[in-house]
C-alpha atoms as a PDB file:
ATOM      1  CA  UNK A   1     197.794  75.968  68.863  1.00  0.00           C
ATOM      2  CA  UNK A   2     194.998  76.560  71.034  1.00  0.00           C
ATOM      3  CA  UNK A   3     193.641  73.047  69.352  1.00  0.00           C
ATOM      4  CA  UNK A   4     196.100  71.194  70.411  1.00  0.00           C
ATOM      5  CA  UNK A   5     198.295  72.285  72.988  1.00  0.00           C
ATOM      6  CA  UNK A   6     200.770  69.285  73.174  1.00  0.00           C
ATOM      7  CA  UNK A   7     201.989  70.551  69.597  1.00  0.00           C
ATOM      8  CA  UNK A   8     202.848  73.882  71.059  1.00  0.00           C
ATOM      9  CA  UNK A   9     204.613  72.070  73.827  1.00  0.00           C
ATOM     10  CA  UNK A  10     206.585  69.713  71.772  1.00  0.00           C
ATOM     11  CA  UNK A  11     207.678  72.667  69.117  1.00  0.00           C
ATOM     12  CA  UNK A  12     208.732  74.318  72.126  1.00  0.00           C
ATOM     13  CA  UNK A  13     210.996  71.615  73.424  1.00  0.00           C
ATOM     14  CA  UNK A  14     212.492  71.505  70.260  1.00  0.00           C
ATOM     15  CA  UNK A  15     213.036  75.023  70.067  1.00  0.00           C
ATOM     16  CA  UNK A  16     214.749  75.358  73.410  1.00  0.00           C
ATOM     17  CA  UNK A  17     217.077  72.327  72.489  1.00  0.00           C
ATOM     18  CA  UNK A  18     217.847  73.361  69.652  1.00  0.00           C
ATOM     19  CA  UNK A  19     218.216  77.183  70.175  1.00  0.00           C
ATOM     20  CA  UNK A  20     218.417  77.630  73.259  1.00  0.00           C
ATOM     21  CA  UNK A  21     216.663  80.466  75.400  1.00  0.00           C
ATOM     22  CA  UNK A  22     219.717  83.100  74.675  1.00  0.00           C
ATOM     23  CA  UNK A  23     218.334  84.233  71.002  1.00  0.00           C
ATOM     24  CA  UNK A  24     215.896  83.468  68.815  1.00  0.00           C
ATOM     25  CA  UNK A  25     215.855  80.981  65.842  1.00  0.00           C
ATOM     26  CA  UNK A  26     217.323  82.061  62.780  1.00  0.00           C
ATOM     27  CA  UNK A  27     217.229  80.532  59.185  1.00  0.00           C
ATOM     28  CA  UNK A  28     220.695  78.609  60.346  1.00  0.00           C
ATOM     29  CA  UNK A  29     218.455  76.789  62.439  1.00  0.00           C
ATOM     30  CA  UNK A  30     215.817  75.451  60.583  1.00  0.00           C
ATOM     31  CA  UNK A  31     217.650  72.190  59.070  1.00  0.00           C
ATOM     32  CA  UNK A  32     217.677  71.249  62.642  1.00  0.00           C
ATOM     33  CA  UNK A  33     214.496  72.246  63.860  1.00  0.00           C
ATOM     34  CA  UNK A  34     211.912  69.674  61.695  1.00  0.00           C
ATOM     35  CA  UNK A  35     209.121  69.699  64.053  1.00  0.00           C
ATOM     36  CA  UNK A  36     208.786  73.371  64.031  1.00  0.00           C
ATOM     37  CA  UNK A  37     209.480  73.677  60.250  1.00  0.00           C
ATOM     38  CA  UNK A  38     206.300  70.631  60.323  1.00  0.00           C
ATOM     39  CA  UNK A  39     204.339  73.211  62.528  1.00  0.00           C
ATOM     40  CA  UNK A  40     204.561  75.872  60.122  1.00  0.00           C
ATOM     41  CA  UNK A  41     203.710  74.410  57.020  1.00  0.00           C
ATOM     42  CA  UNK A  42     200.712  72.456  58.711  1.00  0.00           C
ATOM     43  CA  UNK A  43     199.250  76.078  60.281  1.00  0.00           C
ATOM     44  CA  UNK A  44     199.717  77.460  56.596  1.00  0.00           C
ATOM     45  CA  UNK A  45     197.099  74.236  55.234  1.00  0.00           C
ATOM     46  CA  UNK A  46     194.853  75.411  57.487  1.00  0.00           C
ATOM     47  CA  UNK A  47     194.972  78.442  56.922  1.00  0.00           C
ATOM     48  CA  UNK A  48     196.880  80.439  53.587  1.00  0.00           C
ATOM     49  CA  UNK A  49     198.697  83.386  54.327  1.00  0.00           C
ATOM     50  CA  UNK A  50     197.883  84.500  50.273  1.00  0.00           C
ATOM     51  CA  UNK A  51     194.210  83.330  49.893  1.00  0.00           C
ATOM     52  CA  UNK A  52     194.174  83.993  45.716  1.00  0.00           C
ATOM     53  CA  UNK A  53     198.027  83.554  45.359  1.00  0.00           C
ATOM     54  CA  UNK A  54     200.013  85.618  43.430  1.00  0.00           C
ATOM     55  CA  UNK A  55     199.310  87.305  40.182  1.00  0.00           C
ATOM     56  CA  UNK A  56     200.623  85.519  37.219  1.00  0.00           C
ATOM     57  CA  UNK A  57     200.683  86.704  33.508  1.00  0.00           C
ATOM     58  CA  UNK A  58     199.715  83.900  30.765  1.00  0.00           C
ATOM     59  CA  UNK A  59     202.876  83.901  28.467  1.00  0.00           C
ATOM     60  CA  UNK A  60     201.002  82.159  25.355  1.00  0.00           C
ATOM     61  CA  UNK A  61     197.618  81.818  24.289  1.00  0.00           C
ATOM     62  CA  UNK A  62     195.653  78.599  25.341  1.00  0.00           C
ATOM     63  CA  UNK A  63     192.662  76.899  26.752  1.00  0.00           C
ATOM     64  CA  UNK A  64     191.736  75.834  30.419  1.00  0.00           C
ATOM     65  CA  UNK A  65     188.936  73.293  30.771  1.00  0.00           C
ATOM     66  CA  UNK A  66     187.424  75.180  27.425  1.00  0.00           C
ATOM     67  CA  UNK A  67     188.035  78.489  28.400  1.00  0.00           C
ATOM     68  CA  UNK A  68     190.813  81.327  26.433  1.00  0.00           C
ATOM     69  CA  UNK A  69     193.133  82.641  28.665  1.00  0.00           C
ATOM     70  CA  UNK A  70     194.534  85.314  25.888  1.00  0.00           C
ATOM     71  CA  UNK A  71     198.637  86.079  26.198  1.00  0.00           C
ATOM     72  CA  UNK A  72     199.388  88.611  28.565  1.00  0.00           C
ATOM     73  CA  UNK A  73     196.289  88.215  30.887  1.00  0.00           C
ATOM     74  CA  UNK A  74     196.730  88.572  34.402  1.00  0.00           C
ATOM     75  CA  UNK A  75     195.718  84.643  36.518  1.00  0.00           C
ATOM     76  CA  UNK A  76     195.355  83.659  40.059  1.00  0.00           C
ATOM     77  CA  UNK A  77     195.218  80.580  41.206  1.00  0.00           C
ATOM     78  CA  UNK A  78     192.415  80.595  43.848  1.00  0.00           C
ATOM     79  CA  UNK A  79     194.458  78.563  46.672  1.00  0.00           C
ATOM     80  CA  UNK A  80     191.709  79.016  49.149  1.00  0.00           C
ATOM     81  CA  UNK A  81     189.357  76.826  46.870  1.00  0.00           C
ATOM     82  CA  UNK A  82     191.897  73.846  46.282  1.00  0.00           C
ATOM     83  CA  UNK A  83     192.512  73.989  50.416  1.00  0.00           C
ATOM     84  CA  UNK A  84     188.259  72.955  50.262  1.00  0.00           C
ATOM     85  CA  UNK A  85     189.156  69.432  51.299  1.00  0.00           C
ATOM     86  CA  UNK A  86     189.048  68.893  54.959  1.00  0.00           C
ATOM     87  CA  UNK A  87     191.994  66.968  55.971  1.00  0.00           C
ATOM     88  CA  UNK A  88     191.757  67.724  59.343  1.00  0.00           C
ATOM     89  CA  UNK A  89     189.898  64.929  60.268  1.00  0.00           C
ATOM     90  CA  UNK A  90     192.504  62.626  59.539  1.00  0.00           C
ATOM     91  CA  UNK A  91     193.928  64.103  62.412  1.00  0.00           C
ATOM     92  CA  UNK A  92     196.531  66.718  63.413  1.00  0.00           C
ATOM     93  CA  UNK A  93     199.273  64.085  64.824  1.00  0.00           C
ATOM     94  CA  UNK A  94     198.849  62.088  61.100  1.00  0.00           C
ATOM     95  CA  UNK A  95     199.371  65.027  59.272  1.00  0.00           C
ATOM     96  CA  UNK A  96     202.115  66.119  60.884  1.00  0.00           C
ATOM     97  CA  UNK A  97     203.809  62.500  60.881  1.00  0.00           C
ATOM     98  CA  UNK A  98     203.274  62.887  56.764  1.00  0.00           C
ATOM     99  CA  UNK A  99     204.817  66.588  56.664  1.00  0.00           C
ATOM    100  CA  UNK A 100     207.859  64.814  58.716  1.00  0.00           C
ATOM    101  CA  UNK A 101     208.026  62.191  56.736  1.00  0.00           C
ATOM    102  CA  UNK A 102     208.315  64.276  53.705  1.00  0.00           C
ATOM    103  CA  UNK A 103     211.528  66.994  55.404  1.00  0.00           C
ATOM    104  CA  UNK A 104     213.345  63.576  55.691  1.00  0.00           C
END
């Protein structure tokens, strides 16, 4: 947010029209509060709350790229490393127009 400061304002706005400066958001209110919801996911991109994901168990035998992965071994899919790709120079505004675009 420090970044860009106009995206703090505008989530803002939309939280005190929507909410209202009596409680605070719930759940209820998220259908209704895009922009925010937009906000979110866009601060998770850029940064992942679960670096390595969560543990997953393989439930057969197979192969990955030529590598076993044996029944019953524990895999993590390494988030961080597929979040290598910097989209942020497309721009904060365009990405958040595209996350928008997508809620609709």
């Amino acid at each position: 947010m420090t970044l860009y400061p106009e995206v703090q304002i505008k989530a803002q706005e939309e939280i005190d029209r929507v909410v209202g400066s009596g409680r605070l958001p719930t759940l209820d209110d998220q259908d209704n509060l895009p922009y925010v919801s937009a906000v979110v996911k866009e601060a998770w991109r850029w940064h992942i709350v679960v670096p390595m994901g969560v543990a997953h168990a393989a439930s057969e035998d197979y192969y990955v790229r030529g590598h076993f992965i044996p029944k019953g071994a524990m895999v993590m899919a390494n988030v961080g490393y597929v979040q290598v790709a910097d989209y942020r120079s497309e721009g904060q505004a365009l990405i958040l127009r595209t996350i928008l675009i997508l809620l609709v």
